[in-house]
N, C-alpha and C. Protein backbone atom coordinates (compact mmCIF):
# COMPACT_ATOMS: atom_id res chain seq x y z
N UNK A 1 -174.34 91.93 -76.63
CA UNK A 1 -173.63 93.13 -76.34
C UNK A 1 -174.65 94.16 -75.92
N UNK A 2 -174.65 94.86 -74.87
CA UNK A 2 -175.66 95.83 -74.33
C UNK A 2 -175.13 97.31 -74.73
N UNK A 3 -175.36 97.91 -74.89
CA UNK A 3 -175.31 99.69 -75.32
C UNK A 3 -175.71 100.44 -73.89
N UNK A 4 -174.34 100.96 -73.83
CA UNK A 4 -174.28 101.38 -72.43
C UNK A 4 -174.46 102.83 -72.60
N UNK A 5 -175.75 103.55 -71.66
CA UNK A 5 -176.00 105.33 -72.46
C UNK A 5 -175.03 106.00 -72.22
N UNK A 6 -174.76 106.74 -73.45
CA UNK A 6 -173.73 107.63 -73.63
C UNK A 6 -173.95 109.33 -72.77
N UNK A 7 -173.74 109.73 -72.03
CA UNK A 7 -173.72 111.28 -71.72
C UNK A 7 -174.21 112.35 -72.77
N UNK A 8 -175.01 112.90 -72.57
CA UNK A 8 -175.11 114.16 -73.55
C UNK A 8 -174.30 114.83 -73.70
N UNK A 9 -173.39 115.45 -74.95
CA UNK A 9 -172.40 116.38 -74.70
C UNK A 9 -172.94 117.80 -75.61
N UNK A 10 -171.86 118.79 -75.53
CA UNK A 10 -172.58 119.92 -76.11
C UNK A 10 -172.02 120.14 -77.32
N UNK A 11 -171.33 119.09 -77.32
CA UNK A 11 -170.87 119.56 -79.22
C UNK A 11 -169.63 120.47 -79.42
N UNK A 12 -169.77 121.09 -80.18
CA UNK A 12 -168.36 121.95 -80.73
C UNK A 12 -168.62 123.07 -79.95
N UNK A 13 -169.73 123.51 -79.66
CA UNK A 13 -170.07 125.06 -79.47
C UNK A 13 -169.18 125.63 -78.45
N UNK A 14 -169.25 126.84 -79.05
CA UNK A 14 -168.59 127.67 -77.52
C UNK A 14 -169.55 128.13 -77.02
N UNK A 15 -169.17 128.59 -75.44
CA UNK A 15 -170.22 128.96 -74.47
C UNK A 15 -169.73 130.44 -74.27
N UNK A 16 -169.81 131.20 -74.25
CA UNK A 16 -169.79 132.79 -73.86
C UNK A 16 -169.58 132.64 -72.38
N UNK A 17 -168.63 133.36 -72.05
CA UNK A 17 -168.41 133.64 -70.18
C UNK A 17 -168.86 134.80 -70.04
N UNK A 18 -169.71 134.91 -68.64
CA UNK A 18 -169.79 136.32 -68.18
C UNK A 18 -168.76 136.72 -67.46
N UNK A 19 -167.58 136.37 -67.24
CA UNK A 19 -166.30 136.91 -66.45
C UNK A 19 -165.94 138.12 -67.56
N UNK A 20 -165.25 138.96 -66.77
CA UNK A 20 -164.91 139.97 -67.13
C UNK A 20 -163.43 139.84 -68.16
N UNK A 21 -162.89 140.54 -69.12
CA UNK A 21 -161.81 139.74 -70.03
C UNK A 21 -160.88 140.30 -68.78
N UNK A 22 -159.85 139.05 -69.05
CA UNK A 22 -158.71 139.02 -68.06
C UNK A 22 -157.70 139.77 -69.01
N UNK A 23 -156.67 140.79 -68.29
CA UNK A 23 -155.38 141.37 -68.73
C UNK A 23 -154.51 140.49 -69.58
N UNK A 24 -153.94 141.01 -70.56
CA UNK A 24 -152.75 139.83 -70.69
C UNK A 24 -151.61 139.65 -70.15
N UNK A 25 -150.98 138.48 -69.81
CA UNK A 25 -149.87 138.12 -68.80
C UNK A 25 -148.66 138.79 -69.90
N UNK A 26 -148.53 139.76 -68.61
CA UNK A 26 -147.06 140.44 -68.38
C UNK A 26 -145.67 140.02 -67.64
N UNK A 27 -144.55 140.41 -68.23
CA UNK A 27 -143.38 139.22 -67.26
C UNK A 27 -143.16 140.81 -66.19
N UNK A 28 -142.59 139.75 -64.85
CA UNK A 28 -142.70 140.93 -63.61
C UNK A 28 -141.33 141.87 -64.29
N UNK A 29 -141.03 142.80 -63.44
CA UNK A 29 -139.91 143.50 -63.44
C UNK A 29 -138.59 142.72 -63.07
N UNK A 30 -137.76 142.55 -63.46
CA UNK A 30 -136.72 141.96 -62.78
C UNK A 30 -135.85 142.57 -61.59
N UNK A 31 -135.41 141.52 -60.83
CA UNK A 31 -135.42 142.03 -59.52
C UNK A 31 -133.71 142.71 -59.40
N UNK A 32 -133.47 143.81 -59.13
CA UNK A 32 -131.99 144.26 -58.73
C UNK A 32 -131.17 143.13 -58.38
N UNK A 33 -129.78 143.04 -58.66
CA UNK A 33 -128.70 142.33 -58.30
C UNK A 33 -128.69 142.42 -56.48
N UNK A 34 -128.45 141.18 -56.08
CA UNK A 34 -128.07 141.34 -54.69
C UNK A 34 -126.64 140.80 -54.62
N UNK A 35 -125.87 141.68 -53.45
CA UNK A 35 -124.45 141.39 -53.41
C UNK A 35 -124.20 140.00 -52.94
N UNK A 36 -123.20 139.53 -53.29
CA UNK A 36 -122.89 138.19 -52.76
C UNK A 36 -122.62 138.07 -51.34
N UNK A 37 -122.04 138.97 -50.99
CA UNK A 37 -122.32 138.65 -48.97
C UNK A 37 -122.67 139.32 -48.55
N UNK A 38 -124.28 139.20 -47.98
CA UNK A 38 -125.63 139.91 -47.51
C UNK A 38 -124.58 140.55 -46.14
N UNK A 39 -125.59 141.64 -45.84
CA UNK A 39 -124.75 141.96 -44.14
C UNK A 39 -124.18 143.24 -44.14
N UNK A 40 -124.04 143.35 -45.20
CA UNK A 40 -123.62 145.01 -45.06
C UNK A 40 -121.96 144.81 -45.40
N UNK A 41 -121.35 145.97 -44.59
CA UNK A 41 -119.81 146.13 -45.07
C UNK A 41 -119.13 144.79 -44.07
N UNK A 42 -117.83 144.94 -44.80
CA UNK A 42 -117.03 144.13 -44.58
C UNK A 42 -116.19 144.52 -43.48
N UNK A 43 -116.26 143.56 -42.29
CA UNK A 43 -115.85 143.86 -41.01
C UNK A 43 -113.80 143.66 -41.17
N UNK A 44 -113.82 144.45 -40.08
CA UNK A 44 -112.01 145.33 -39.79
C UNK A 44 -111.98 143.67 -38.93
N UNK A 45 -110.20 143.69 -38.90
CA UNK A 45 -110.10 142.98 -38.02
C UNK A 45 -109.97 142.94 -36.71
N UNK A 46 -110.35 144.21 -36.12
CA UNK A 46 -110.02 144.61 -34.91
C UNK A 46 -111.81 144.32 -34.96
N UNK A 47 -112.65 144.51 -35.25
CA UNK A 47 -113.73 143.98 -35.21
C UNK A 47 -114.52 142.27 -34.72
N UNK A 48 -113.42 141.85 -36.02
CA UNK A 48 -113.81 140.06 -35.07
C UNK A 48 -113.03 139.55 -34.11
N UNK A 49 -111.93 140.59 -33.93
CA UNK A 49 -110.85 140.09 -32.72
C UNK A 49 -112.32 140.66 -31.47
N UNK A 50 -113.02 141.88 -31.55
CA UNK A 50 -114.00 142.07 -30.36
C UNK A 50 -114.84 141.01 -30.15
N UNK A 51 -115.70 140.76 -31.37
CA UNK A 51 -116.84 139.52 -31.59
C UNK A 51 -116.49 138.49 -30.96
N UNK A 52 -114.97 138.41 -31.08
CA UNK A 52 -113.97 136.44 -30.74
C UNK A 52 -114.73 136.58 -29.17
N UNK A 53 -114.10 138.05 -29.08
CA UNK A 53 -113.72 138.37 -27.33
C UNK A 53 -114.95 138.05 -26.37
N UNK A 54 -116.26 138.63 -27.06
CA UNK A 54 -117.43 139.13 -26.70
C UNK A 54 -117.87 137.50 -26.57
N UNK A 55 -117.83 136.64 -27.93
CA UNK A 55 -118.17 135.06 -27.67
C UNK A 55 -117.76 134.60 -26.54
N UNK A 56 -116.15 134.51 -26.40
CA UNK A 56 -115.98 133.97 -25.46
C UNK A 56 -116.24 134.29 -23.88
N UNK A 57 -116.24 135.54 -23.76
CA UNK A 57 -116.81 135.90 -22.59
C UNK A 57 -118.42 135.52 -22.22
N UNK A 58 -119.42 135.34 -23.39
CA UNK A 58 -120.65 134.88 -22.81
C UNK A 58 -120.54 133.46 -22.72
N UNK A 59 -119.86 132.51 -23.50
CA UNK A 59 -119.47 131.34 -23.54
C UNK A 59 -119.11 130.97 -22.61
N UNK A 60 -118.33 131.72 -21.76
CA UNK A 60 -117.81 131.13 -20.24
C UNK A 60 -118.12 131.43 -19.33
N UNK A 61 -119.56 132.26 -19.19
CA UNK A 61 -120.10 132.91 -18.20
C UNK A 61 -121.39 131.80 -18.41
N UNK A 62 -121.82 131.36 -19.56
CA UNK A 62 -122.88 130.42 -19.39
C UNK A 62 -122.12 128.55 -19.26
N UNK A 63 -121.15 128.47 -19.30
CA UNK A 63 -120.33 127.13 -18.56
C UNK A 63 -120.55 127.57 -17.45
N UNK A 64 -119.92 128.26 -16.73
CA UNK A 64 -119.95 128.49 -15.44
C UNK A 64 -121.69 128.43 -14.68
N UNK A 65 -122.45 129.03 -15.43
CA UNK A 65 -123.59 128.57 -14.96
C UNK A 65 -123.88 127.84 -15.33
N UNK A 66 -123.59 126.65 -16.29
CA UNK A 66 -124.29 125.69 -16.43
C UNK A 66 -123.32 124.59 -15.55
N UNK A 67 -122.12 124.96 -14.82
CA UNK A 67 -121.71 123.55 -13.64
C UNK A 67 -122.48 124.04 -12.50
N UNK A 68 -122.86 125.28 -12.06
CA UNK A 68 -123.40 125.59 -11.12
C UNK A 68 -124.95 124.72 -10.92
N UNK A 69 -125.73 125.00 -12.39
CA UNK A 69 -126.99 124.62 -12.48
C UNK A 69 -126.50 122.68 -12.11
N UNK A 70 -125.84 122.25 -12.54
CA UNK A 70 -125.63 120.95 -12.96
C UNK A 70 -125.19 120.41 -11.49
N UNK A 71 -124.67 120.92 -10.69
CA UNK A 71 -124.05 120.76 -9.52
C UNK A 71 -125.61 120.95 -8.36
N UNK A 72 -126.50 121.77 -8.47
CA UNK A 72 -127.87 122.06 -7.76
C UNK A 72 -128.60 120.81 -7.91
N UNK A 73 -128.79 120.51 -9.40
CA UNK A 73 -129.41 119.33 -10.03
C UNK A 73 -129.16 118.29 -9.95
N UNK A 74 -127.86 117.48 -9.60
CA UNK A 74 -127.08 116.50 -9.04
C UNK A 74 -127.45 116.28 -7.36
N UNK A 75 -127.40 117.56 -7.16
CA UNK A 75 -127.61 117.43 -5.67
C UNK A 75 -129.28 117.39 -5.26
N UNK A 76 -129.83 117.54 -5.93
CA UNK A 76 -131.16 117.40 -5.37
C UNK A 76 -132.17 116.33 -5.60
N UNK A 77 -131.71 115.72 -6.81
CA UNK A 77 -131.65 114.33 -6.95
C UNK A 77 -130.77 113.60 -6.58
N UNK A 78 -130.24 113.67 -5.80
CA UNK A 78 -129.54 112.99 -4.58
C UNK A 78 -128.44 111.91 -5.96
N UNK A 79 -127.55 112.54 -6.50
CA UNK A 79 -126.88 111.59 -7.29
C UNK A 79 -125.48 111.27 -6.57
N UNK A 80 -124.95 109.77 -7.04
CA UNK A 80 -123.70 109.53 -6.45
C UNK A 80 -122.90 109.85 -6.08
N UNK A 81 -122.03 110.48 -4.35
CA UNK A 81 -121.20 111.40 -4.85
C UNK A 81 -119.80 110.60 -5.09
N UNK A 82 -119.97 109.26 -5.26
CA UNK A 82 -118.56 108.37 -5.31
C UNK A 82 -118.58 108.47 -7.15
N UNK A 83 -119.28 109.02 -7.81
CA UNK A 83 -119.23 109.10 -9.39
C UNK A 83 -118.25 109.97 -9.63
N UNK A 84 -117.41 110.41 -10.79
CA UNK A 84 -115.88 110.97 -10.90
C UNK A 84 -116.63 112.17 -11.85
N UNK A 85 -117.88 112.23 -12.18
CA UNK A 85 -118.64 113.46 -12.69
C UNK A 85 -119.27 114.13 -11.90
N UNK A 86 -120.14 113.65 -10.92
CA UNK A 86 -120.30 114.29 -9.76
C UNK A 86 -119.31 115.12 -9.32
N UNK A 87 -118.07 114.57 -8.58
CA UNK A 87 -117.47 114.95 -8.34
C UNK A 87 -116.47 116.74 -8.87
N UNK A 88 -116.40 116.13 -10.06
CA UNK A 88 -115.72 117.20 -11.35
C UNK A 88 -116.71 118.29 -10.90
N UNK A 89 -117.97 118.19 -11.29
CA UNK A 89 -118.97 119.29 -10.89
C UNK A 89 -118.74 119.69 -9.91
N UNK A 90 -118.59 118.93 -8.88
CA UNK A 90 -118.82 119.48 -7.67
C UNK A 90 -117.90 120.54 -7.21
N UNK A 91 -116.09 119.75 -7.40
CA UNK A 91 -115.42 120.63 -7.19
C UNK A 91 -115.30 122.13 -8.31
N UNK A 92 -115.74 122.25 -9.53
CA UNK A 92 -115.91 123.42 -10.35
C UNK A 92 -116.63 124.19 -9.92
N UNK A 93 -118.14 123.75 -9.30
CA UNK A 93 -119.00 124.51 -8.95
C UNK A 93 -118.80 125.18 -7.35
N UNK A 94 -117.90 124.29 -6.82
CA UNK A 94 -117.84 124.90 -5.23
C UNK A 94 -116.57 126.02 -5.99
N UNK A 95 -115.65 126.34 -6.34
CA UNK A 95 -114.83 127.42 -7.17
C UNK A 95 -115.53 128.33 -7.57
N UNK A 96 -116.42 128.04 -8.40
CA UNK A 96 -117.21 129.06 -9.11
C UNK A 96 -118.43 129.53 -8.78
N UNK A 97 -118.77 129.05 -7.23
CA UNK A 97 -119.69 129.81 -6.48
C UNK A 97 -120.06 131.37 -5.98
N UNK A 98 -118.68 131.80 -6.05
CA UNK A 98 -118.50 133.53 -5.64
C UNK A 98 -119.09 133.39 -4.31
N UNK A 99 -118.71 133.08 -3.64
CA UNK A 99 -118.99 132.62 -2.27
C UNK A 99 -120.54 132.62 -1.86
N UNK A 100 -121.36 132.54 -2.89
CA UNK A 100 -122.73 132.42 -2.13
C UNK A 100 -123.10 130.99 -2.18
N UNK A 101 -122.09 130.15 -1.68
CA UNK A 101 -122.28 128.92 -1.68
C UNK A 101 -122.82 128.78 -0.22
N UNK A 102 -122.78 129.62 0.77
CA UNK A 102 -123.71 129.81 2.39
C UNK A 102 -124.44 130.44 2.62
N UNK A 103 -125.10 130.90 1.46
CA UNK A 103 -125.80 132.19 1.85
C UNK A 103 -126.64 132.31 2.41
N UNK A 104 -127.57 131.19 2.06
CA UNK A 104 -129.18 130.96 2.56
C UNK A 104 -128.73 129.56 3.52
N UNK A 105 -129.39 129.57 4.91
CA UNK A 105 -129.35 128.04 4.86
C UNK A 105 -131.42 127.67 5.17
N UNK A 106 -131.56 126.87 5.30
CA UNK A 106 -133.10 126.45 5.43
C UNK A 106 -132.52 124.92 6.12
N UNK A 107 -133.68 124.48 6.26
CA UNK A 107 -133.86 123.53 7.03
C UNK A 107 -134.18 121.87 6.21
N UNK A 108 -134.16 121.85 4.83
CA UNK A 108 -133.71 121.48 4.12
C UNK A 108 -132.59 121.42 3.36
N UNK A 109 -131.27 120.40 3.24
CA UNK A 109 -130.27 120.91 2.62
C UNK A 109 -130.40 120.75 0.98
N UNK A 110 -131.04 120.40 0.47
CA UNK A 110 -131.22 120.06 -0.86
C UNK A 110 -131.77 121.30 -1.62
N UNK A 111 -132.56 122.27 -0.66
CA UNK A 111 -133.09 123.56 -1.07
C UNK A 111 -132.20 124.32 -0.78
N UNK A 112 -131.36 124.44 -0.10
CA UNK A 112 -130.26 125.44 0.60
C UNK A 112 -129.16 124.94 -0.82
N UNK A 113 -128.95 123.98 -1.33
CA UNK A 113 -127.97 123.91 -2.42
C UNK A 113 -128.29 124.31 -3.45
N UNK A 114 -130.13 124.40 -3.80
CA UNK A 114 -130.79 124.82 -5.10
C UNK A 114 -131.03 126.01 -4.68
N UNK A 115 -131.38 126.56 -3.96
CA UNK A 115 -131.37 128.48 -4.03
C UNK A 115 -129.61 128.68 -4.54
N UNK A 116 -129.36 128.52 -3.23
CA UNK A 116 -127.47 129.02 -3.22
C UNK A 116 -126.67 128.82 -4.72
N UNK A 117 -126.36 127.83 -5.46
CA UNK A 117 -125.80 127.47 -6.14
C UNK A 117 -126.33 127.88 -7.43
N UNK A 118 -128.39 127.88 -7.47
CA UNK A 118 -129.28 128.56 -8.46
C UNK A 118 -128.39 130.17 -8.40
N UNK A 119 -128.60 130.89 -7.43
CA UNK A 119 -128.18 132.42 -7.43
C UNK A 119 -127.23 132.52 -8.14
N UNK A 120 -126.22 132.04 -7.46
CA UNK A 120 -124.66 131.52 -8.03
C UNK A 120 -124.29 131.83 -9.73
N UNK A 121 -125.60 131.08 -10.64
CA UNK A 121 -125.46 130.68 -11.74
C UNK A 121 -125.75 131.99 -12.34
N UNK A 122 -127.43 132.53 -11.93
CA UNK A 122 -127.90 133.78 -11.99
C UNK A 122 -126.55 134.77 -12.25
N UNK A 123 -126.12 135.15 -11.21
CA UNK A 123 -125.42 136.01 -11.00
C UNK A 123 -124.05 135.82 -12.47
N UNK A 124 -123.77 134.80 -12.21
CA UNK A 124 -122.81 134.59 -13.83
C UNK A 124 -122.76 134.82 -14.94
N UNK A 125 -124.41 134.51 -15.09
CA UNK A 125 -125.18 134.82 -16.62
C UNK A 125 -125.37 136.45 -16.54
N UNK A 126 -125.73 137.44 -15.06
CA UNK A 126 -125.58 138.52 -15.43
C UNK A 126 -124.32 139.46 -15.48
N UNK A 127 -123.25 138.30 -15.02
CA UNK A 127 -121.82 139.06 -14.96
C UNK A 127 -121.88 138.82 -16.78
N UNK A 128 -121.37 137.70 -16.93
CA UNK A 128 -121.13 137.72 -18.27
C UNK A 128 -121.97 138.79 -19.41
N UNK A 129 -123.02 138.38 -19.13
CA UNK A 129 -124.54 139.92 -20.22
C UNK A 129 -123.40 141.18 -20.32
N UNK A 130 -123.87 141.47 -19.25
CA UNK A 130 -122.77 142.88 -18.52
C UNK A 130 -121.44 143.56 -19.19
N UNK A 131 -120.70 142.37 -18.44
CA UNK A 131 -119.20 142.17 -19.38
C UNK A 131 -118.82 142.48 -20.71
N UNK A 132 -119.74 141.50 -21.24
CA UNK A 132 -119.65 141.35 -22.94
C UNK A 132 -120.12 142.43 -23.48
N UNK A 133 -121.50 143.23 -23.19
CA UNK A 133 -122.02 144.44 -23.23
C UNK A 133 -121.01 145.75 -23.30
N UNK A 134 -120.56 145.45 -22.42
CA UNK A 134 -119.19 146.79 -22.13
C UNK A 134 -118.08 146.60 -22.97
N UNK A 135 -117.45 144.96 -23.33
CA UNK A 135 -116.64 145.21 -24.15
C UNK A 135 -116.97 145.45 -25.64
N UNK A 136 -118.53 145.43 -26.21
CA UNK A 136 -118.62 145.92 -27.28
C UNK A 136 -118.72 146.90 -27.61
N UNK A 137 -119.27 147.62 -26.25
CA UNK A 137 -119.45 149.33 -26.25
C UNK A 137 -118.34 149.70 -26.33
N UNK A 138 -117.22 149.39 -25.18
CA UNK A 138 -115.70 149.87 -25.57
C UNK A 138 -115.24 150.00 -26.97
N UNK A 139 -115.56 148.93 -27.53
CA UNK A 139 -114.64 148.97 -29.24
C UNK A 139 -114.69 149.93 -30.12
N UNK A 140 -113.65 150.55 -30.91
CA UNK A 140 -114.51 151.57 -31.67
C UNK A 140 -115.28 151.42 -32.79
């Protein structure tokens, strides 16, 4: 059996710290009650009938640009036009062009459909901003 050396230890003693004595632990303040539905006051109903209004008006101002965008993007990657989604787009987006479906032509038609139909979308997203803007200002 071999005697394997043991570590020096320091015994019982205590060692003195030069740290400075620490405070004794105090419990924090407790924190005020918070109301159960954060947000402030409680909205009228003539209030979320505006909000409904205001949703849906940006909601359908960004569909509308997004068949426009989708209809540019179809077309410039040259996608099927015998596909029955193509199509759907196509005819939504030629409707919902606001006639700047001629506006520009170039000498490329694939760019003449991505400006034109791009504007198109533009212009939707700032009708709708607009729109929705005014009918919240309207409300009282």
């Amino acid at each position: 059996m071999t005697d394997t050396p043991q570590p020096p230890h320091s015994g019982d003693r205590l060692v003195a710290s030069s740290a400075p004595p620490q405070p004794p632990l105090t419990r924090p303040e407790p924190r005020p009650h918070r109301p159960a539905r954060p947000g402030g006051p409680v909205l009228t109903v003539w209030q979320r009938v505006i909000g409904a209004l205001v949703y849906l008006v940006r909601l359908a101002s960004r569909v509308a640009a997004l068949a426009l965008v989708l209809h540019a993007v179809f077309t410039v990657f040259s996608a099927n036009p015998a596909n029955v989604w193509y199509r759907f787009v196509e005819t939504l987006a030629s409707t919902l062009s606001l006639g700047l479906a001629n506006l520009f032509r170039f000498a490329d038609p694939h760019l003449t459909t991505l400006v034109n139909y791009g504007l198109a979308a533009v212009v939707w997203l700032i009708i709708g901003s607009a729109l929705a803007s005014l009918i919240r200002r309207a409300a009282p």
